[in-house]
Each structure stands twice: as C-alpha cells, then as structure tokens.
Protein backbone atom coordinates (compact mmCIF):
# COMPACT_ATOMS: atom_id res chain seq x y z
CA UNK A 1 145.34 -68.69 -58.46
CA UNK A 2 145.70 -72.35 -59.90
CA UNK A 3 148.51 -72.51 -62.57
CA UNK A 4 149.60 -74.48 -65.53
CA UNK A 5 148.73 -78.01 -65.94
CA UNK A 6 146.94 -77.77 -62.97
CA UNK A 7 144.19 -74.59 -63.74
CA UNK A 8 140.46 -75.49 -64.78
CA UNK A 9 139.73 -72.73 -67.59
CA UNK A 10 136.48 -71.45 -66.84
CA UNK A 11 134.26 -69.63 -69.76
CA UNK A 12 132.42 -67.02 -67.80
CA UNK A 13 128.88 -65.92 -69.88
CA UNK A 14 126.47 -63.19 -68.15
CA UNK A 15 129.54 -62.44 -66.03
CA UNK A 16 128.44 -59.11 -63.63
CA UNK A 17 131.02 -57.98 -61.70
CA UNK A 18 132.27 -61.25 -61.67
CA UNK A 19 130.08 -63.35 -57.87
CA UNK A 20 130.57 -66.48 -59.43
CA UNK A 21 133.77 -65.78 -60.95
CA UNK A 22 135.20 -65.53 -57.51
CA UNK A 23 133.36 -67.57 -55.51
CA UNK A 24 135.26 -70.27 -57.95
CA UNK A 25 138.50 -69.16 -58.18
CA UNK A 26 138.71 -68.99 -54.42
CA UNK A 27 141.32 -67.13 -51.97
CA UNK A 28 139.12 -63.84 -50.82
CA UNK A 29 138.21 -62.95 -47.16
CA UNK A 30 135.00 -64.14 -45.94
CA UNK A 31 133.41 -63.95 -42.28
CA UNK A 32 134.63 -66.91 -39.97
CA UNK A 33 131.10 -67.32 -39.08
CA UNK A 34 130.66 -67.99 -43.02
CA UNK A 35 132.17 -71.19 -42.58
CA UNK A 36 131.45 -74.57 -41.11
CA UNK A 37 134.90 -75.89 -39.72
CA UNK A 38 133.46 -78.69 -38.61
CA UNK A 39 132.25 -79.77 -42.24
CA UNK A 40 134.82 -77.97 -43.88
CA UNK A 41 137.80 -77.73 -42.12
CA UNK A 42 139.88 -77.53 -45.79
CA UNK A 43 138.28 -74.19 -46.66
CA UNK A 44 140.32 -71.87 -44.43
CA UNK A 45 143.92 -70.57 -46.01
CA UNK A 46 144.43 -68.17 -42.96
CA UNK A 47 142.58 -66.52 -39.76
CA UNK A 48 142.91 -62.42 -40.65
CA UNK A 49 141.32 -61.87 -37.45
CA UNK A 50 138.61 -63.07 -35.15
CA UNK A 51 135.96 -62.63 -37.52
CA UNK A 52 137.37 -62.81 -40.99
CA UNK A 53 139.11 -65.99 -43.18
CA UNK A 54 140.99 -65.86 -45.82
CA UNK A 55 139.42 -69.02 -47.73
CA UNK A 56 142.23 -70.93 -50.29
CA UNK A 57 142.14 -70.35 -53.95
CA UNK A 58 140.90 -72.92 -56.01
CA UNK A 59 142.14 -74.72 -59.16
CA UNK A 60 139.10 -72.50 -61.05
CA UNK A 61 140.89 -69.77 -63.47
CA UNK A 62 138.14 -67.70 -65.05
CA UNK A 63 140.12 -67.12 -68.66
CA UNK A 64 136.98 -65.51 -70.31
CA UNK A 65 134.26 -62.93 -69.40
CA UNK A 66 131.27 -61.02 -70.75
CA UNK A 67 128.44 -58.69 -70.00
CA UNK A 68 126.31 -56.11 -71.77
CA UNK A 69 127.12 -54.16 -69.17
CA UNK A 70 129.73 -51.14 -69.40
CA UNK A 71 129.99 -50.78 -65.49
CA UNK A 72 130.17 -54.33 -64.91
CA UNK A 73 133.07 -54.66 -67.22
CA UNK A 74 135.01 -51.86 -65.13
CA UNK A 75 134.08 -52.95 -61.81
CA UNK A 76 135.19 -56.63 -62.48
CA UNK A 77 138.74 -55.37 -64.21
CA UNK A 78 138.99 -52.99 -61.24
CA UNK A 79 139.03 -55.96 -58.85
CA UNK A 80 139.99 -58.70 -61.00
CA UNK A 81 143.36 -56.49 -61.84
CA UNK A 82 144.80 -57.02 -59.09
CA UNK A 83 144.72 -60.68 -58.74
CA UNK A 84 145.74 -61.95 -62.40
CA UNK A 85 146.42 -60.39 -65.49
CA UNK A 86 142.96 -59.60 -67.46
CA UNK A 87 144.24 -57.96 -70.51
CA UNK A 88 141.31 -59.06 -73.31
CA UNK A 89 139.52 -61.51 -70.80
CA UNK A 90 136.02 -59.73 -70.11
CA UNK A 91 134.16 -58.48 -73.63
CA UNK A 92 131.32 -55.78 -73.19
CA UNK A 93 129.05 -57.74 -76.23
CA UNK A 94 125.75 -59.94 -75.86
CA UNK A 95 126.24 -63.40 -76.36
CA UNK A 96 124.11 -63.72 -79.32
CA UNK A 97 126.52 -61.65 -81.16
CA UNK A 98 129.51 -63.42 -79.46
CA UNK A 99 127.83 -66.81 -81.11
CA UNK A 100 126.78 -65.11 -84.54
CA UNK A 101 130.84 -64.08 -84.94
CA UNK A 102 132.25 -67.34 -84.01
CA UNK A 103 130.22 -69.14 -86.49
CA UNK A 104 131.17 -66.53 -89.01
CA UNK A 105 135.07 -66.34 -88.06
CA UNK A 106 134.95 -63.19 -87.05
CA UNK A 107 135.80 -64.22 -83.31
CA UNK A 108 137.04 -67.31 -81.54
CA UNK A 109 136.36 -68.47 -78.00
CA UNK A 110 138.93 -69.45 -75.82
CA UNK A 111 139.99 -72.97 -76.29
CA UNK A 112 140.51 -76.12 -73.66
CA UNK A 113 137.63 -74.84 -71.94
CA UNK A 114 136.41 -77.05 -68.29
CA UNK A 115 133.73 -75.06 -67.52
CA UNK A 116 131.32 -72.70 -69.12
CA UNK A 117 129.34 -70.93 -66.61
CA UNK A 118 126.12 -68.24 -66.53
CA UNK A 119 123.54 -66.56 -64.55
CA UNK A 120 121.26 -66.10 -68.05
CA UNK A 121 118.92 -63.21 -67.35
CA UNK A 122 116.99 -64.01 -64.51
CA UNK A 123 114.06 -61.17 -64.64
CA UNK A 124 112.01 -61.88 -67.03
CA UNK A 125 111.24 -65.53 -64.41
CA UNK A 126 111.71 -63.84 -61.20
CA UNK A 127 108.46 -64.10 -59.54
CA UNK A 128 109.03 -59.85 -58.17
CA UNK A 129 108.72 -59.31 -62.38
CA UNK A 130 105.86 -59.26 -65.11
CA UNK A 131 106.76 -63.21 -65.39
CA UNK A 132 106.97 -62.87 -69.08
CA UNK A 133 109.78 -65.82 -69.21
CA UNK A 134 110.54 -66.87 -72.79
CA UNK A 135 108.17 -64.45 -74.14
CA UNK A 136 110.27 -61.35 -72.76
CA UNK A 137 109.77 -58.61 -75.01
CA UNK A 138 113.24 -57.70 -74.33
CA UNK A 139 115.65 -58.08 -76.85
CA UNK A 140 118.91 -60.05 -76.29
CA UNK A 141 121.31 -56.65 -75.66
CA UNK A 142 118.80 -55.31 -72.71
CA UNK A 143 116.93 -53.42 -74.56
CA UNK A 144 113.19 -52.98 -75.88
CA UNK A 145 112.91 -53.40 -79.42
CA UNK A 146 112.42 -55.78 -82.44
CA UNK A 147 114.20 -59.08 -82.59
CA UNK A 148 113.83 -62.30 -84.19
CA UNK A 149 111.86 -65.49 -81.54
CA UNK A 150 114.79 -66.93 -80.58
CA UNK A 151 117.00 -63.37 -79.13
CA UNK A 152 115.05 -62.23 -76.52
CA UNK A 153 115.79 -61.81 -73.32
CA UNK A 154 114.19 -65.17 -72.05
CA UNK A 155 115.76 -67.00 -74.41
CA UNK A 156 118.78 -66.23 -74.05
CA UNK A 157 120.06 -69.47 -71.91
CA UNK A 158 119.52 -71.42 -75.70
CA UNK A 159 122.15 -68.95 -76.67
CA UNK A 160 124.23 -70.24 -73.90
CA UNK A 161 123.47 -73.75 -74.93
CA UNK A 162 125.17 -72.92 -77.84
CA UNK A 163 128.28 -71.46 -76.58
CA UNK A 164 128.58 -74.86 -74.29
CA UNK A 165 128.20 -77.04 -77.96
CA UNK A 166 130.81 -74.67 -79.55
CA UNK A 167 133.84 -74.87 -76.68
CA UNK A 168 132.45 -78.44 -75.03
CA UNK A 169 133.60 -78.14 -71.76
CA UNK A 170 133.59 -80.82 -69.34
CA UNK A 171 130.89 -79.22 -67.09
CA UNK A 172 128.66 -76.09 -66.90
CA UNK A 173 127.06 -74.49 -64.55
CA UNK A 174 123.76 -72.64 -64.79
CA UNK A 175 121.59 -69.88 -62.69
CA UNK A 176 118.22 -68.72 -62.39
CA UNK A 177 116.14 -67.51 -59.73
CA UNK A 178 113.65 -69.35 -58.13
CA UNK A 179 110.58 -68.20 -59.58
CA UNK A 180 111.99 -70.61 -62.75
CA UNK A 181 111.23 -73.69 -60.80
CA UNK A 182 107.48 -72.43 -60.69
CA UNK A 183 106.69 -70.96 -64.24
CA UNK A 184 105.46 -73.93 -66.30
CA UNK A 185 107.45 -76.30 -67.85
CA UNK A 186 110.62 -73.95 -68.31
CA UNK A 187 113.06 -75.65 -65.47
CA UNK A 188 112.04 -79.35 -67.32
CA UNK A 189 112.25 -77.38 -71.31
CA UNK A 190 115.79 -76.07 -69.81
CA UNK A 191 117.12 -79.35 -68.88
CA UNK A 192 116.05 -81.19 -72.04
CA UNK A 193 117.56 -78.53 -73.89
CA UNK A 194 120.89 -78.94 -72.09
CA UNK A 195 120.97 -82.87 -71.94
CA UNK A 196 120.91 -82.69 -75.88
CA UNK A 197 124.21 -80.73 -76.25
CA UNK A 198 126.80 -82.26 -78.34
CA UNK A 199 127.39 -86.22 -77.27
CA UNK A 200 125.01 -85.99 -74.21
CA UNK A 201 125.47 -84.26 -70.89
CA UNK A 202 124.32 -85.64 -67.78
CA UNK A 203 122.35 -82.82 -66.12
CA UNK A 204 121.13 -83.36 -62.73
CA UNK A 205 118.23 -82.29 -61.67
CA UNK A 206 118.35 -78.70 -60.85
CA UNK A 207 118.21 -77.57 -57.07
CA UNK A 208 117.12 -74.44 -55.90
CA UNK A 209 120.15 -73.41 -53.51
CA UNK A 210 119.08 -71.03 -50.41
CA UNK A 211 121.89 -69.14 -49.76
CA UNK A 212 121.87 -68.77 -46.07
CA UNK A 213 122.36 -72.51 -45.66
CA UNK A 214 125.63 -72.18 -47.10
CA UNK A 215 126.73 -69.33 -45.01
CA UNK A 216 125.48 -65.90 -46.90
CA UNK A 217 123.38 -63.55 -44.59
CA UNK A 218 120.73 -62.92 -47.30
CA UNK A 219 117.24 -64.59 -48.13
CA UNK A 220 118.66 -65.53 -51.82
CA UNK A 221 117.24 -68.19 -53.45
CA UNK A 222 118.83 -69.46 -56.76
CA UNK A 223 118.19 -72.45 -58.97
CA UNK A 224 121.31 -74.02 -60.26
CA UNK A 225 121.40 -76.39 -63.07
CA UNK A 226 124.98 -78.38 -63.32
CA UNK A 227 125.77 -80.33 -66.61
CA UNK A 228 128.62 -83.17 -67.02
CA UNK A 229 129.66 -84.02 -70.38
CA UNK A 230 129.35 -87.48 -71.02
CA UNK A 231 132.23 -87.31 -73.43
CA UNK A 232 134.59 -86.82 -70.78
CA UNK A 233 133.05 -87.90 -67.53
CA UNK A 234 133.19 -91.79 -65.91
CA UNK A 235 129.99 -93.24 -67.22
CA UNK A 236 129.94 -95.65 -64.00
CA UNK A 237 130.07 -92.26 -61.77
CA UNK A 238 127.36 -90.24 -64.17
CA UNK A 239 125.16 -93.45 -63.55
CA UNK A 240 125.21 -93.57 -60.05
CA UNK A 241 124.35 -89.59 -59.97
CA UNK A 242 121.21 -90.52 -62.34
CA UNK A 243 120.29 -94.06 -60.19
CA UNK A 244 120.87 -92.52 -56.63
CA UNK A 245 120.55 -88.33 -57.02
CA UNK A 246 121.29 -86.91 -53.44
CA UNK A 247 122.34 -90.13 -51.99
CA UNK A 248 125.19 -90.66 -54.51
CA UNK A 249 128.59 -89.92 -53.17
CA UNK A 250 129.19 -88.07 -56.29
CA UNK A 251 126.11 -85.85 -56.59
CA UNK A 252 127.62 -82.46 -57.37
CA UNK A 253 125.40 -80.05 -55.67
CA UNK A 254 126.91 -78.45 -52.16
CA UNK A 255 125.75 -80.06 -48.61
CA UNK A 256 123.73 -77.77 -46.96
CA UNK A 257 126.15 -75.88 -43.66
CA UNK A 258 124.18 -73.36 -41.27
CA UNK A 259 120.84 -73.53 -40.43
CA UNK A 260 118.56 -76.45 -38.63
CA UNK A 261 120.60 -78.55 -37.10
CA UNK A 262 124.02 -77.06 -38.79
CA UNK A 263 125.88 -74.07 -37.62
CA UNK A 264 123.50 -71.05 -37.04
CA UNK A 265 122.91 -68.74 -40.01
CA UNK A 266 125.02 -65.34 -40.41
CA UNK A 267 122.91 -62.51 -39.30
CA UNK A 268 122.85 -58.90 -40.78
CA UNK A 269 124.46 -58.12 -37.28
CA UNK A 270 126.92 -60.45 -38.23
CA UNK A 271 128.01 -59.47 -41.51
CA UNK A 272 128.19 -55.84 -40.78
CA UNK A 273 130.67 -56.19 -38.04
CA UNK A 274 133.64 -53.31 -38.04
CA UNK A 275 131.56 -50.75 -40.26
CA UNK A 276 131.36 -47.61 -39.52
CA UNK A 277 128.50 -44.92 -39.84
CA UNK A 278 128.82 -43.61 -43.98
CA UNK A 279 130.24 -40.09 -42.54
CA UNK A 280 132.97 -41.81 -40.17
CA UNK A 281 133.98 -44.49 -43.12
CA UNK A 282 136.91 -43.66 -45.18
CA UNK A 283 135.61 -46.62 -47.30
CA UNK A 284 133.60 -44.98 -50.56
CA UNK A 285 131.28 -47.85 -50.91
CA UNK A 286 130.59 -47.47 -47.25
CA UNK A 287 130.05 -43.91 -47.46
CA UNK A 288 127.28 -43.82 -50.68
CA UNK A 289 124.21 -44.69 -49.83
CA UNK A 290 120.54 -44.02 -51.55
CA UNK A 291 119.47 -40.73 -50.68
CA UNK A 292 115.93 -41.62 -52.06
CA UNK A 293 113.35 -40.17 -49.49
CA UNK A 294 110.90 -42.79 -48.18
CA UNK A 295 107.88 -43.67 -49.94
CA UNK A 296 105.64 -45.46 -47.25
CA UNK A 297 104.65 -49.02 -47.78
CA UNK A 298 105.97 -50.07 -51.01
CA UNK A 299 109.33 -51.98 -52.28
CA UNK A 300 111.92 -51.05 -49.98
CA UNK A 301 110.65 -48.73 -47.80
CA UNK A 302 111.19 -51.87 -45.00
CA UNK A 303 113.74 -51.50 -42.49
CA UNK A 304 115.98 -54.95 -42.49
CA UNK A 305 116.17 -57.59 -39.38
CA UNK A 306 119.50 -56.63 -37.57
CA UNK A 307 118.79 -60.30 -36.17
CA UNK A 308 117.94 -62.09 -39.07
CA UNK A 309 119.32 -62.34 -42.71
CA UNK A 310 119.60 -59.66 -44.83
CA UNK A 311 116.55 -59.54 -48.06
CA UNK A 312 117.30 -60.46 -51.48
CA UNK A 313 119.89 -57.71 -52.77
CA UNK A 314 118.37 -56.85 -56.37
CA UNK A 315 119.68 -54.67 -58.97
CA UNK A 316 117.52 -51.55 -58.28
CA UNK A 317 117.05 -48.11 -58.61
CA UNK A 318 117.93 -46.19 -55.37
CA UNK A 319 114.31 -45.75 -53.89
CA UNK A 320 113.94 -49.63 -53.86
CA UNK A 321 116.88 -49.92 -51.62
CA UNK A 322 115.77 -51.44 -48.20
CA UNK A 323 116.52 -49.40 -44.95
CA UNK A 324 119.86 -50.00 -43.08
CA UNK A 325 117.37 -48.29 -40.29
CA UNK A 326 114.16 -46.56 -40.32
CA UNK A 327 113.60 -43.28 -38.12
CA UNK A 328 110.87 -44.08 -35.39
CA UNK A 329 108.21 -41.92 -36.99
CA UNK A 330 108.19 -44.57 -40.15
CA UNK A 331 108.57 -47.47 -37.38
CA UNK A 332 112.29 -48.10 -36.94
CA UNK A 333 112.54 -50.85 -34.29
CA UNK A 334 116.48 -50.60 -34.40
CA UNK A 335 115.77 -48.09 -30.81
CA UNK A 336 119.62 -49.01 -29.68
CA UNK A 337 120.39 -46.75 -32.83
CA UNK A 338 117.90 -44.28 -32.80
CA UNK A 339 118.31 -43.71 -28.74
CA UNK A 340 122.09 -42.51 -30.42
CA UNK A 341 120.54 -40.10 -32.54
CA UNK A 342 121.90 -42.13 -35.81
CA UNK A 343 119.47 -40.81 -38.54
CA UNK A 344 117.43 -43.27 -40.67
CA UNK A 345 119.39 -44.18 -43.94
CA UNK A 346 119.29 -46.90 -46.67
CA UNK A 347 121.51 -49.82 -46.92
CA UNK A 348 125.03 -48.73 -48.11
CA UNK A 349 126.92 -50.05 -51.40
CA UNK A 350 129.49 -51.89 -48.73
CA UNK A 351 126.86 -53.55 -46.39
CA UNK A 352 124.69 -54.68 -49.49
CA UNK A 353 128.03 -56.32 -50.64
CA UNK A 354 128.73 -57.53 -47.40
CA UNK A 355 125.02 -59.61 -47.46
CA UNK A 356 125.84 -60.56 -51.10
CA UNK A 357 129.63 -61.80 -49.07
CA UNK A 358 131.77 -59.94 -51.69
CA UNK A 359 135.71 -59.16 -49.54
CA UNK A 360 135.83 -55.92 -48.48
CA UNK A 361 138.64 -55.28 -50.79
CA UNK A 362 136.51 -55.41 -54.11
CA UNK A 363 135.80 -51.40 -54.00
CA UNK A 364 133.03 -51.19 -55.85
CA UNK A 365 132.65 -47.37 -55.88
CA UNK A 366 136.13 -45.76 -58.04
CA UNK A 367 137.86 -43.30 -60.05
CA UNK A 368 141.09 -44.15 -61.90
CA UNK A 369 140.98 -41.52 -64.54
CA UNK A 370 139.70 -44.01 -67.66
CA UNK A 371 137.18 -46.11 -65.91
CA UNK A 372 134.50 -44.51 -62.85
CA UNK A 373 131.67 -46.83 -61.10
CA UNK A 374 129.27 -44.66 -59.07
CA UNK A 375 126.71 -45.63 -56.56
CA UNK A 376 124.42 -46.28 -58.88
CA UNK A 377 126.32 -48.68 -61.00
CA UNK A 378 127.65 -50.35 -58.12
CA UNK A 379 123.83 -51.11 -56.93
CA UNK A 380 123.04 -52.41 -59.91
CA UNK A 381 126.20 -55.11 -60.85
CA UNK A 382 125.92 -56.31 -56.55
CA UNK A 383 122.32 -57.01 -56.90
CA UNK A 384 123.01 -59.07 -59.81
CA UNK A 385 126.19 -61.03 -58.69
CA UNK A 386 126.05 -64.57 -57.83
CA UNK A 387 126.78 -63.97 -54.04
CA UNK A 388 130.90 -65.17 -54.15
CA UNK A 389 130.67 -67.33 -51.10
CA UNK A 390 127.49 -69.45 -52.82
CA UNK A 391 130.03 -69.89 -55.67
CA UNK A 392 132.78 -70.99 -53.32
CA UNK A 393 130.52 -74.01 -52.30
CA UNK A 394 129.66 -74.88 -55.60
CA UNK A 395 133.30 -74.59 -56.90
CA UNK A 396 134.69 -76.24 -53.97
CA UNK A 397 132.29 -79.40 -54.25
CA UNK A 398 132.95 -79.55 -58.10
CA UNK A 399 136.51 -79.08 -57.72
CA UNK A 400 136.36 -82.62 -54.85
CA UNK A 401 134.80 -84.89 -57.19
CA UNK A 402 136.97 -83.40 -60.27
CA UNK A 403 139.57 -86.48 -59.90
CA UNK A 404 136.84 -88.83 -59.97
CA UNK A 405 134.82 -87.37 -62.59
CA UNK A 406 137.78 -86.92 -65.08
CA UNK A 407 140.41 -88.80 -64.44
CA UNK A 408 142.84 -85.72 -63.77
C-alpha cells in the first residue's frame, strides 16, 4: 500500500465488505483476461500464472470505514487484516448518527481526507425494487420504522453530502444503480445537491458504468457520480471537463476496455477457471452453496450462460441465487456437465465472488473464534460490493490525472 507523503486518505461511507475499497487501493489478483495490456500495459505488478495478475497497488489508502452491517464489518477486517493495520478504521454505525456526533463532539472524522467515497443505498432506486426512491419507508439504520423526512433510507446520499462538507476532500466518488438514471429527476436533484457543497465542486455528469466493459464477467450496471472540489482542483482543468465532457483529456471517468471493438468480454467460463466441484474444494466459500430447492420460473430459478457474463450478483436470500447448473428435467443446457452426472446446484459463495472479481484470497466464509461469516452473510455483503476490479479502473484513472488536478 501507498505510504507517507505519498498515500491519498480515502473516507470510505456505505463500505460492505470493502469492493471499492480495494478496487482503489490496488495490488490483488485478478484474471489476465481482466485486463487490456494493450490499453493498460501499467496495470500488471506480476504474472501468478497463465490466467491470473497480480495488478499494482495504488497510492489509495482507505483510513476510514463504515457499515450498518455486523458481517460486513468482520468480513472486511478479516481480509483487510492482513494487508494493513485496521485497528479502529471500519465503525458498525449509520452515517446519520456518525454526522449527528461530529456536530455534537462526540466523534471526529479522520482528518486530511482526498477522497470520500459511497455506494448510498441503492434499493430503494433499483428498478428489481418497489422504486420507492427518496420516499423509502426505510429508516436510515435498515430498518422499518419511524424517522424524521430527511433519515430514510433514500435519503441517505444528503447524509453523505454532509460528511463530504464536514472533511472536504479533494474528490468523491458516488454509486447507485442504474435504475437512478431513470426515476425522475433524482440523478439531476443528486448532482445539484453535490455541486453546492462547501466552495463548489465540479461534478461531472454522472455515467452509468457497465461493468463488463471494464473487464468484470457480470451484467452490472452502476451509475457513478465523481465530484472535484473546486477549492483544490486547477480551475483551467475543471473548465475544460465542463466545456469538452468525454472529449477532455482530463475527464475522469474510465475508457471503456473489452467489448465491441476492445478485447472480448470475460465469460462465466472464464472467471471460473481452476474451481473445483463444492465437495472436491478445500476452499469454504467454494464449498457453501444455496441449498434452496427450485421454485420454477421466478427470480433465480435461471441457470447462468457458461458463455456469456455472469447476472447481476444481488444481496439475496438463498432461493434467489441463480443456478451454477440446472438438472435437465428443469432445462439445464450445461449437457457437458450433466452427461458427468454433476447434480444441479446454485452458484457458490466463491464463483459469485469470482463474477463480482473479488481475489480468491478474500475468504469470505470463516471462523476465528470472535468473529464467524456464514454463507448467508457472505451472500449478502458480495452482492452488495462494488465489484473490486470496476473500482480498480476508477481508482486507476483518478489516480493518472491526480498530478494534474492537484498539483501533487
């Protein structure tokens, strides 16, 4: 990890088990066929073997972290623990009581903060939900029950807003899914909201990022809002982002690298090269799976494309996990498989991480004696991860025009 004078401090808000934490701090295996060499030759540290990378570290140091979520909290320490030191770094608290204590005294936020970033609650937008968006009738800790306008669920990126006018980093970095872009005014009410933090930021209009163009075998689509202070930033540089957008040399959104034209996408095929079958894997996330029995044509009762990328990975209960393969009676086309006599199954905790590009080496599934994560848990803190690789791309175009931007 980046050191000393050097390090970006990053403020990590909605944190999970930590996708975008990595994907900007860099230096975790990825699959070779994850990268574009040709467009990136700078990304690769070392070659473990033919079809994994170790990709560099990047000047990103995540100093910060918080969730609502218990499980979360242990599965990011549990992997995180072995790369830094993370004593008092992640805090199991909603931000709306993180805010509410800083403004009383009661708690501080780290200082020198570069970047603040957050995945604010996505489901009360996502297009699969009730669509509720800023009228969630979820309260700001997860949960249903009486709180004032301003703490529910859907509002909880204003919340965020605030954190970014308290420690005023440089830039900040926003996600949503894509059903955001389409519900109303709320991607244009997000953005004004943002542009009026503290002196001004320059936010640029937010992209919807599909995250098999940038290597990740999965259908994800995210919306990504990036904000540069204009307290700190090269006004000349912020104007040409606002006069030219895309065509600026300086636009801060990630060039597109597999797909039409580019290197071809990473299939499920792909990504789940070297796994073995759950009862030949000495690998615990490769071993759970959802034992949910099959349910006929509803959510997740599909069998995935071998071929193709893998679906959205949400954060579901166990019958909404798709099939790893289906048995030919429920119309499992995988026959190479079946012809084997391998039974039909669900996707396992490893090869939905694998589709969401998390290293093989973040476990996932434990037991150290104080902290467990179970199947379950592990499910639920994947499906809600910023996949690490997307994160890469973003940190790793950020960190290129950093110099520029800021003078340092």
């Amino acid at each position: 990890m980046a050191s000393g004078k050097n390090a970006l401090r990053v403020l990590s808000l909605f944190s999970g088990c930590g996708g975008l934490d990595l994907g900007l701090e860099g230096g975790f295996t990825t699959l070779k066929k994850s990268v574009n060499e040709k467009i990136h030759p700078d990304w690769i540290e070392e070659n473990i073997n033919r079809n994994f990378v170790r990709l560099n570290k990047n000047r990103f140091q995540t100093v910060f972290a918080n969730d609502i979520l218990p499980c979360a909290q242990k599965a990011w320490n549990h992997f995180f623990g072995n790369r830094k030191k993370i004593e008092g770094i992640y805090r199991v608290e909603s931000i709306v009581d993180l805010v509410k204590k800083s403004k009383s005294g009661e708690f501080q936020f780290p200082k020198n903060i570069d970047v603040v970033t957050g995945g604010f609650p996505c489901q009360d937008f996502s297009v699969a939900g009730k669509r509720l968006g800023f009228d969630s009738a979820k309260s700001h800790n997860g949960v249903n029950e009486e709180h004032a306008e301003n703490e529910s669920r859907g509002t909880l990126y204003l919340w965020m807003k605030q954190v970014i006018e308290i420690v005023k980093p440089k830039v900040f970095i926003a996600e949503n899914v894509k059903g955001l872009v389409s519900l109303g005014d709320a991607k244009k009410i997000i953005e004004t909201d943002f542009r009026n933090i503290d002196k001004g930021y320059c936010v640029v209009d937010a992209q919807v990022l599909k995250a098999w163009e940038y290597g990740v075998p999965q259908s994800r689509e995210r919306v990504v809002f990036i904000g540069i202070s204009r307290k700190y930033a090269n006004p000349k540089i912020l104007a040409d982002i606002e006069k030219n957008s895309e065509k600026s040399p300086y636009y801060p959104y990630p060039i597109k690298t597999h797909g039409d034209g580019l290197q071809k996408i990473v299939t499920c095929k792909e990504a789940f090269v070297g796994l073995k079958e759950p009862d030949e894997s000495s690998d615990a996330a490769q071993m759970a799976y959802s034992k949910a029995k099959y349910y006929g044509k509803m959510q997740g009762s599909s069998e995935i494309n071998m071929d193709g990328v893998g679906p959205t990975i949400r954060s579901e209960h166990h019958g909404n996990i798709e099939y790893r393969r289906l048995s030919e009676e429920h119309g499992g086309k995988i026959s190479s498989e079946l012809t084997k006599g391998l039974r039909e199954r669900r996707l396992s905790v490893r090869e939905c991480a694998r589709i969401q590009t998390f290293p093989d080496d973040y476990e996932f599934i434990f037991n150290d004696g104080t902290n467990k994560v179970n199947s379950s848990d592990a499910y639920k803190v994947i499906g809600n991860a910023v996949p690490p690789l997307l994160g890469y791309a973003i940190g790793k175009r950020l960190e290129s025009l950093w110099n520029d931007l800021f003078g340092e």
